[in-house]
N, C-alpha and C. Protein backbone atom coordinates (compact mmCIF):
# COMPACT_ATOMS: atom_id res chain seq x y z
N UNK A 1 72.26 106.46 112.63
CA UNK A 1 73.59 106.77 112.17
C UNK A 1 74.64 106.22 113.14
N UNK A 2 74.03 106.24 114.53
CA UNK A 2 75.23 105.74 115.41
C UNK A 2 75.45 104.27 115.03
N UNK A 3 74.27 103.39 114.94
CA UNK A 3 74.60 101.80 114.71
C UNK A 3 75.72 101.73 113.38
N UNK A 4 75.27 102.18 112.40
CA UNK A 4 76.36 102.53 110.92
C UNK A 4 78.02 102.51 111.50
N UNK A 5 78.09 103.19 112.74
CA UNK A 5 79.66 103.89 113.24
C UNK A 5 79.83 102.53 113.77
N UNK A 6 78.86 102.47 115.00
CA UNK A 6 79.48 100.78 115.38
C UNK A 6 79.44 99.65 114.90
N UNK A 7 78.49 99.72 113.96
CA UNK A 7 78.89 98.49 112.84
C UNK A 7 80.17 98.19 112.13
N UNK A 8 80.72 99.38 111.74
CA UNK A 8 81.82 99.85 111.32
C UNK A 8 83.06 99.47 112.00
N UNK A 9 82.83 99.90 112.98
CA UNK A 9 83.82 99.48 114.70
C UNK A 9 83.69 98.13 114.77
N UNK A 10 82.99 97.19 114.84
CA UNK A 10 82.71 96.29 115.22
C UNK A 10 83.17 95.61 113.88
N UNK A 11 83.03 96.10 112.75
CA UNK A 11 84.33 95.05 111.71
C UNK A 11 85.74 95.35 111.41
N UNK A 12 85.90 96.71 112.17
CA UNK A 12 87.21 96.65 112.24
C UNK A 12 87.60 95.91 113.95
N UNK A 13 86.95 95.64 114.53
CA UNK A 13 87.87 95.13 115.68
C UNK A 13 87.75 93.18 115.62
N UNK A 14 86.22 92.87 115.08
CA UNK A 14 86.33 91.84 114.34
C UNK A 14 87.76 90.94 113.09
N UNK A 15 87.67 92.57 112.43
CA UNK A 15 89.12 91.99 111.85
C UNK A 15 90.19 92.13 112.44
N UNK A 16 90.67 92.61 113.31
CA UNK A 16 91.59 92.86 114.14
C UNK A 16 91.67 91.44 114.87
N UNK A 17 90.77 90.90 115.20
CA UNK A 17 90.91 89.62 116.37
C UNK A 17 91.38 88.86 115.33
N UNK A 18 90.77 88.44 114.07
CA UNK A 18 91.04 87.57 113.40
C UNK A 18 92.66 87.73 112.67
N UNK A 19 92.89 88.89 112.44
CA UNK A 19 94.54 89.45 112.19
C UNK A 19 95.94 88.62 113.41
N UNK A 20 95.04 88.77 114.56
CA UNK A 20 95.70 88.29 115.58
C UNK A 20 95.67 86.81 115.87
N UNK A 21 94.61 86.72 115.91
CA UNK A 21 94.06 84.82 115.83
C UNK A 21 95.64 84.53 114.86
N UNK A 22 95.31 84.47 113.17
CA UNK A 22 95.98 84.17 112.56
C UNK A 22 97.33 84.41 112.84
N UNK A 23 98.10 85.44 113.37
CA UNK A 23 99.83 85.51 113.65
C UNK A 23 100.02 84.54 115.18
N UNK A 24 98.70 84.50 115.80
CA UNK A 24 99.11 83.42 117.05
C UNK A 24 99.58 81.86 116.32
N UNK A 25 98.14 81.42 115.32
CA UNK A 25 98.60 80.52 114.77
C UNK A 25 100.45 80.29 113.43
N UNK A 26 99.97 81.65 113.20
CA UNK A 26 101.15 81.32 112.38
C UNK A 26 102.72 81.14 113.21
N UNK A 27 102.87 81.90 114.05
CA UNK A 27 103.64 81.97 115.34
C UNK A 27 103.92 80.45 115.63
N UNK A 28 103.01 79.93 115.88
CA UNK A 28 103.37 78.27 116.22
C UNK A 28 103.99 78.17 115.60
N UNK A 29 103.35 77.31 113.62
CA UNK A 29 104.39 76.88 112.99
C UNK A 29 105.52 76.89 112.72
N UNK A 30 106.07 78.49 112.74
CA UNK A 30 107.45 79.15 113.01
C UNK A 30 108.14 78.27 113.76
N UNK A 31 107.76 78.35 115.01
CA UNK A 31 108.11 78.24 115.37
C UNK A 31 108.62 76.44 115.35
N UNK A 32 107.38 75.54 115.39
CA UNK A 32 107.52 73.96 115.11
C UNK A 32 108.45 74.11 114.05
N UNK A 33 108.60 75.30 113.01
CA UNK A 33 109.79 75.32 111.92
C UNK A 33 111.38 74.85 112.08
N UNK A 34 111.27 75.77 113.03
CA UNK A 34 112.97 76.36 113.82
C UNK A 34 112.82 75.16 114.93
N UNK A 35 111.91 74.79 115.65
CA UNK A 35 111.94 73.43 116.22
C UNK A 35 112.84 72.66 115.61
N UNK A 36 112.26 72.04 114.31
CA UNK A 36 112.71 70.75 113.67
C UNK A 36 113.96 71.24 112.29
N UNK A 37 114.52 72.26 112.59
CA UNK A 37 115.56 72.67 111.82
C UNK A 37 116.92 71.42 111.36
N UNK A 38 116.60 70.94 112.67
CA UNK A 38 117.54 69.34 112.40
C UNK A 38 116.79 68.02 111.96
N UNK A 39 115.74 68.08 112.17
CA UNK A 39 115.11 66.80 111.67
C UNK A 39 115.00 66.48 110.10
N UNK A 40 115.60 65.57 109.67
CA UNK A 40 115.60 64.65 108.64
C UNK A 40 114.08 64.80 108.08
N UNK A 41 113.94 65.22 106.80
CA UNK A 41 112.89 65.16 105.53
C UNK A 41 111.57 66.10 106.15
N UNK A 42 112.06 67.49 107.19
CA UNK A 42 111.21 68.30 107.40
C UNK A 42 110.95 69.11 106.74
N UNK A 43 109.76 69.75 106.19
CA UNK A 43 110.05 70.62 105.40
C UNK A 43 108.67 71.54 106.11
N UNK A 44 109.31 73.29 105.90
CA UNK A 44 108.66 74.22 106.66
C UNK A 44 107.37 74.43 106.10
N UNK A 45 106.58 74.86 106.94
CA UNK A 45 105.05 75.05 106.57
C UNK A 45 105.19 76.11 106.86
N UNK A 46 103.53 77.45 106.39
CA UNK A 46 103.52 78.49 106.32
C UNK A 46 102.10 78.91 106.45
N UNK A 47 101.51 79.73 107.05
CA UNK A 47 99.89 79.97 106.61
C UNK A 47 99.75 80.69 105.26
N UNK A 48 98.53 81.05 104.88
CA UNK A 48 98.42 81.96 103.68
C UNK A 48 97.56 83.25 104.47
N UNK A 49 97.73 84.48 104.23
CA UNK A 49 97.42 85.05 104.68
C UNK A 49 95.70 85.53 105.25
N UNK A 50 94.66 85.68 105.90
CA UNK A 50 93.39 85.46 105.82
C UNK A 50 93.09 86.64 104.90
N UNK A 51 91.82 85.94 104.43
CA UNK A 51 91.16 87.36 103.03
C UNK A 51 90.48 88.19 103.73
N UNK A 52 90.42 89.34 103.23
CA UNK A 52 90.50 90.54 103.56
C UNK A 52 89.39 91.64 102.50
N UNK A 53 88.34 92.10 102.89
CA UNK A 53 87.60 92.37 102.12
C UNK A 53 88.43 93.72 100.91
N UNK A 54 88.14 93.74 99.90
CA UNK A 54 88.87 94.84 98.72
C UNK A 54 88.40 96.18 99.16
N UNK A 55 88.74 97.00 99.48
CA UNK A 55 88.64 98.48 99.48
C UNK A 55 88.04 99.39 98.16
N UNK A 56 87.73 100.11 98.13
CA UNK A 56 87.22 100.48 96.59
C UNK A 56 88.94 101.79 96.17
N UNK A 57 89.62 101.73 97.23
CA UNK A 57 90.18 102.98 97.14
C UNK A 57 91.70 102.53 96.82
N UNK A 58 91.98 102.55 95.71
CA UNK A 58 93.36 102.35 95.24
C UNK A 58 94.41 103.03 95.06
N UNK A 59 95.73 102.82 95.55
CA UNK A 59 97.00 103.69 95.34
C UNK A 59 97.38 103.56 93.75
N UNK A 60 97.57 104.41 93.44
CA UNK A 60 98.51 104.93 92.37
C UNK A 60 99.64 105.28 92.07
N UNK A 61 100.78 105.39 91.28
CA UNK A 61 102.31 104.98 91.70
C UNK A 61 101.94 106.61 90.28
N UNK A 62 102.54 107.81 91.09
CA UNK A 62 102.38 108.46 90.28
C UNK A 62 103.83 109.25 89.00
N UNK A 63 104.66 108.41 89.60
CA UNK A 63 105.66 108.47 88.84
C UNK A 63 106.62 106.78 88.94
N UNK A 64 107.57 106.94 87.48
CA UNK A 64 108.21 105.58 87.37
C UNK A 64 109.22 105.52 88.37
N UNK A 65 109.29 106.30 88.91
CA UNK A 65 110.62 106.01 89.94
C UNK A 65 110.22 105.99 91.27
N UNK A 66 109.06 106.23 91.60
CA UNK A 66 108.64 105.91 92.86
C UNK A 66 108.02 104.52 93.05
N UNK A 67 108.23 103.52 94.66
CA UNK A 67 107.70 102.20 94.56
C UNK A 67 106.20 102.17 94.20
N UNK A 68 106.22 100.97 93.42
CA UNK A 68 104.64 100.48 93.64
C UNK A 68 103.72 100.16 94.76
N UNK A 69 102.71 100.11 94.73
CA UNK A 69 101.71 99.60 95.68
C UNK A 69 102.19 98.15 96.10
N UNK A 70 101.97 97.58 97.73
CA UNK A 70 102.36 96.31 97.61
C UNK A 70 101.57 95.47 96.94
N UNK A 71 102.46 94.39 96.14
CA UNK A 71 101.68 93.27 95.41
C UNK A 71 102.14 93.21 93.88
N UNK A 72 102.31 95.09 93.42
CA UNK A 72 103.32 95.16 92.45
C UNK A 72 104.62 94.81 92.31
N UNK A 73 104.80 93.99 91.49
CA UNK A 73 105.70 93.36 90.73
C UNK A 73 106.53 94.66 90.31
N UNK A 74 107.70 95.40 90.46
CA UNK A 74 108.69 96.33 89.48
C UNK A 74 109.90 95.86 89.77
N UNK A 75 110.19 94.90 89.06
CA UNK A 75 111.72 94.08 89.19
C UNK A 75 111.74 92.89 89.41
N UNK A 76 112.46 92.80 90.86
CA UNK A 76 112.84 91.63 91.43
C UNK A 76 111.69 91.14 92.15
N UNK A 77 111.11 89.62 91.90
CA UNK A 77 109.89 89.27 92.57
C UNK A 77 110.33 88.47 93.97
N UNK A 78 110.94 88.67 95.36
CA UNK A 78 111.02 88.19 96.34
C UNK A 78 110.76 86.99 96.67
N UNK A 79 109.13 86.98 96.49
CA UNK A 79 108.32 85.83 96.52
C UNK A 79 108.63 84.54 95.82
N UNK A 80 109.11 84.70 94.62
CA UNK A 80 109.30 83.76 93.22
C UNK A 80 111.04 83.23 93.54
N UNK A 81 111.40 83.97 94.23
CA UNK A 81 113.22 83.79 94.83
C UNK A 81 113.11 82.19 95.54
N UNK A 82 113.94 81.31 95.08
CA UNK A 82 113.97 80.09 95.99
C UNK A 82 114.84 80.62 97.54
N UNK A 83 114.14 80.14 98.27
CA UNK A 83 114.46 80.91 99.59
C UNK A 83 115.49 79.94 100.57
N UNK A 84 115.50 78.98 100.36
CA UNK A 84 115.95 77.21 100.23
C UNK A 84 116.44 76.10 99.89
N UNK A 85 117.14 75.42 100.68
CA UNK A 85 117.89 74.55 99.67
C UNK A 85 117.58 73.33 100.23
N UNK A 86 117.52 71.82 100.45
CA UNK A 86 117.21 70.81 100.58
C UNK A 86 118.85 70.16 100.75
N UNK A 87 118.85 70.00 102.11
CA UNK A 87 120.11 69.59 102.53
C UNK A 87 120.08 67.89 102.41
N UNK A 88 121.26 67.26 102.24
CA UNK A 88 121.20 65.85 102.09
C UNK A 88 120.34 64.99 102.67
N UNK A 89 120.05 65.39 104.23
CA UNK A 89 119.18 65.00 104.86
C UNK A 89 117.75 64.93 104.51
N UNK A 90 117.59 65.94 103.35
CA UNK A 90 115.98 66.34 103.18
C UNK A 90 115.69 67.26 103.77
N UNK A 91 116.23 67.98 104.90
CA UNK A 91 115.22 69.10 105.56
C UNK A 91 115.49 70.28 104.94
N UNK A 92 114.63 71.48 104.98
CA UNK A 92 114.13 72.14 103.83
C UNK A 92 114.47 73.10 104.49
N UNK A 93 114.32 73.54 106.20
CA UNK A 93 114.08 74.56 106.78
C UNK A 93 115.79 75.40 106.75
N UNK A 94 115.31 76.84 106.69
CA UNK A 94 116.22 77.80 106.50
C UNK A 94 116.12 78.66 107.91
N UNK A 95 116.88 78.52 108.38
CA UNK A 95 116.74 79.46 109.70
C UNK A 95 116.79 80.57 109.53
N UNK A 96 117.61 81.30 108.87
CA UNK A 96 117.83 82.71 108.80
C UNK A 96 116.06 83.06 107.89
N UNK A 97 115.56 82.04 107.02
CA UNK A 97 114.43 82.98 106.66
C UNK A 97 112.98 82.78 107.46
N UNK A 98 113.26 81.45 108.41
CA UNK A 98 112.06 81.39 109.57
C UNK A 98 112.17 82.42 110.25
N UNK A 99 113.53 82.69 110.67
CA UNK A 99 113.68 83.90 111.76
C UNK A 99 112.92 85.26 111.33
N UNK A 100 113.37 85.66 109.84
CA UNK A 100 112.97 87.01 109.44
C UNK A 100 111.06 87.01 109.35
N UNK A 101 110.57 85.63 108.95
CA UNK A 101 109.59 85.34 109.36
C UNK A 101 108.79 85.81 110.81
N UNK A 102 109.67 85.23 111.59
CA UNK A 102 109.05 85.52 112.70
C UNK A 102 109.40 86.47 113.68
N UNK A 103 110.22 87.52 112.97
CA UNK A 103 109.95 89.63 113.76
C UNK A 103 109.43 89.46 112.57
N UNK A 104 108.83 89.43 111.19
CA UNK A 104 107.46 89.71 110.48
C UNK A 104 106.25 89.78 111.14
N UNK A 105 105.88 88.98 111.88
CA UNK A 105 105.33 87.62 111.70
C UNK A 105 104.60 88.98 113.21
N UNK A 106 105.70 89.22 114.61
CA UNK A 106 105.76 89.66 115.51
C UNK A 106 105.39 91.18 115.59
N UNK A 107 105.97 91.97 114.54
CA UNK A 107 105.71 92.82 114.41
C UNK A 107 104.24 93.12 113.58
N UNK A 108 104.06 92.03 113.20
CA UNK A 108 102.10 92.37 112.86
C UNK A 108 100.94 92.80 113.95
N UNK A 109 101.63 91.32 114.54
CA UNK A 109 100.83 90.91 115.82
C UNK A 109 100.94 92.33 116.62
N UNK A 110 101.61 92.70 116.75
CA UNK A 110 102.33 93.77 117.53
C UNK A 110 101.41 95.27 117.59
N UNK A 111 101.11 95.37 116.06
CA UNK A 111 100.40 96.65 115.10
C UNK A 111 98.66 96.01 115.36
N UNK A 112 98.31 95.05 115.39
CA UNK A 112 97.04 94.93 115.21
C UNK A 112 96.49 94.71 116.38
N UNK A 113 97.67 94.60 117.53
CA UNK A 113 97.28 94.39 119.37
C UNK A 113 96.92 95.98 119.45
N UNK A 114 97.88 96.49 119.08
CA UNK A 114 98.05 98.37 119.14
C UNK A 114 96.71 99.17 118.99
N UNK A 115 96.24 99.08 117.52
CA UNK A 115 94.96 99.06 117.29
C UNK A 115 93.76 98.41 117.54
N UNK A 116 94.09 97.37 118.10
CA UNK A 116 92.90 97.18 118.64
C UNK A 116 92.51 97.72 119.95
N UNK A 117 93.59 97.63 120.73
CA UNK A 117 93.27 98.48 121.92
C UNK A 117 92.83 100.01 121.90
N UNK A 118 93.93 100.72 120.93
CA UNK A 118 93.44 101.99 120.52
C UNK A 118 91.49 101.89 120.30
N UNK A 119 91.35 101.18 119.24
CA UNK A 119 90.43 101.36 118.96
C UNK A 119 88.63 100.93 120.43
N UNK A 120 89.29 100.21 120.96
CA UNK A 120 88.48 99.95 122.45
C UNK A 120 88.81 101.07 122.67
N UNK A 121 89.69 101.65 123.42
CA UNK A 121 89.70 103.28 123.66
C UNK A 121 88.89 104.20 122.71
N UNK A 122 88.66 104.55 122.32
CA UNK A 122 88.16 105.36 121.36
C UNK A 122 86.70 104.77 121.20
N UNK A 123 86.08 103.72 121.60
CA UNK A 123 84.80 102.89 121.46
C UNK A 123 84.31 103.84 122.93
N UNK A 124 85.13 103.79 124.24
CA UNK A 124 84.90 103.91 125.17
C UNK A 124 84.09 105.71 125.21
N UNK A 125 85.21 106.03 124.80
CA UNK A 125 85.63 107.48 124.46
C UNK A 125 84.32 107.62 124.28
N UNK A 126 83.73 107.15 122.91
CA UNK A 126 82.46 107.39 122.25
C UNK A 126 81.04 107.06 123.25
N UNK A 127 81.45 106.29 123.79
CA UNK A 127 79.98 105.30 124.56
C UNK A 127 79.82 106.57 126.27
N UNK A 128 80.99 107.43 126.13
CA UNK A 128 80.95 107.78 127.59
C UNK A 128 81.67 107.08 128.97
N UNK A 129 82.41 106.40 128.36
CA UNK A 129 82.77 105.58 129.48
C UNK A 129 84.56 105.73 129.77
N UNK A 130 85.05 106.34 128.54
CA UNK A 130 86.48 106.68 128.58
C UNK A 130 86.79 108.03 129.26
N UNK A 131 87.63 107.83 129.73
CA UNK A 131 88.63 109.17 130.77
C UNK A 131 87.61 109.41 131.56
């Protein structure tokens, strides 16, 4: 039963590295974004987010006036919003939405450093080796 717990542990801190891996990388581009904000026929790149195994356990929106689960669509679709405009020059990049990008982007990184350490604590805790 104990291997089951650290197996368990061991894919959540697994996903945790890889949560982080990915905002280090995405972090660059941002940043090469806001780099080339002046360069002629740049246009911003983005990662896609890494997949993430499905949960069996789903939220439910138990009334119409409360928000949906993220991913639900109720209104205005953000995503589908042109975020951009293509200045004479050609360059594509929007500063104000790289920026909001990247405290997104920061504040992930931020939550999944948090927990992961938490969760080494709490590994320790378990093994005898914490406090």
């Amino acid at each position: 039963m104990a291997n089951t717990t650290l197996g368990a542990g061991g894919n959540l801190m697994q996903a945790l590295k890889t949560r982080m891996h990915w905002n280090q990388t995405r972090q660059k581009l941002l940043a090469e974004n806001v780099a080339n904000a002046d360069s002629p026929g740049f246009r911003p790149r983005d990662l896609r987010a890494p997949a993430t195994e499905k949960s069996s356990v789903a939220l439910v929106q138990t009334s119409p006036a409360h928000m949906g689960p993220a991913g639900q669509r109720n209104g205005f679709d953000g995503a589908a919003a042109r975020r951009f405009e293509v200045t004479p020059r050609g360059n594509a990049v929007n500063l104000e939405d790289e920026m909001l990008k990247v405290a997104q982007n920061q504040g992930e990184f931020q939550l999944a450093a948090s927990l992961y350490s938490k969760s080494l604590g709490l590994m320790k805790i378990a093994i005898g080796k914490g406090r």
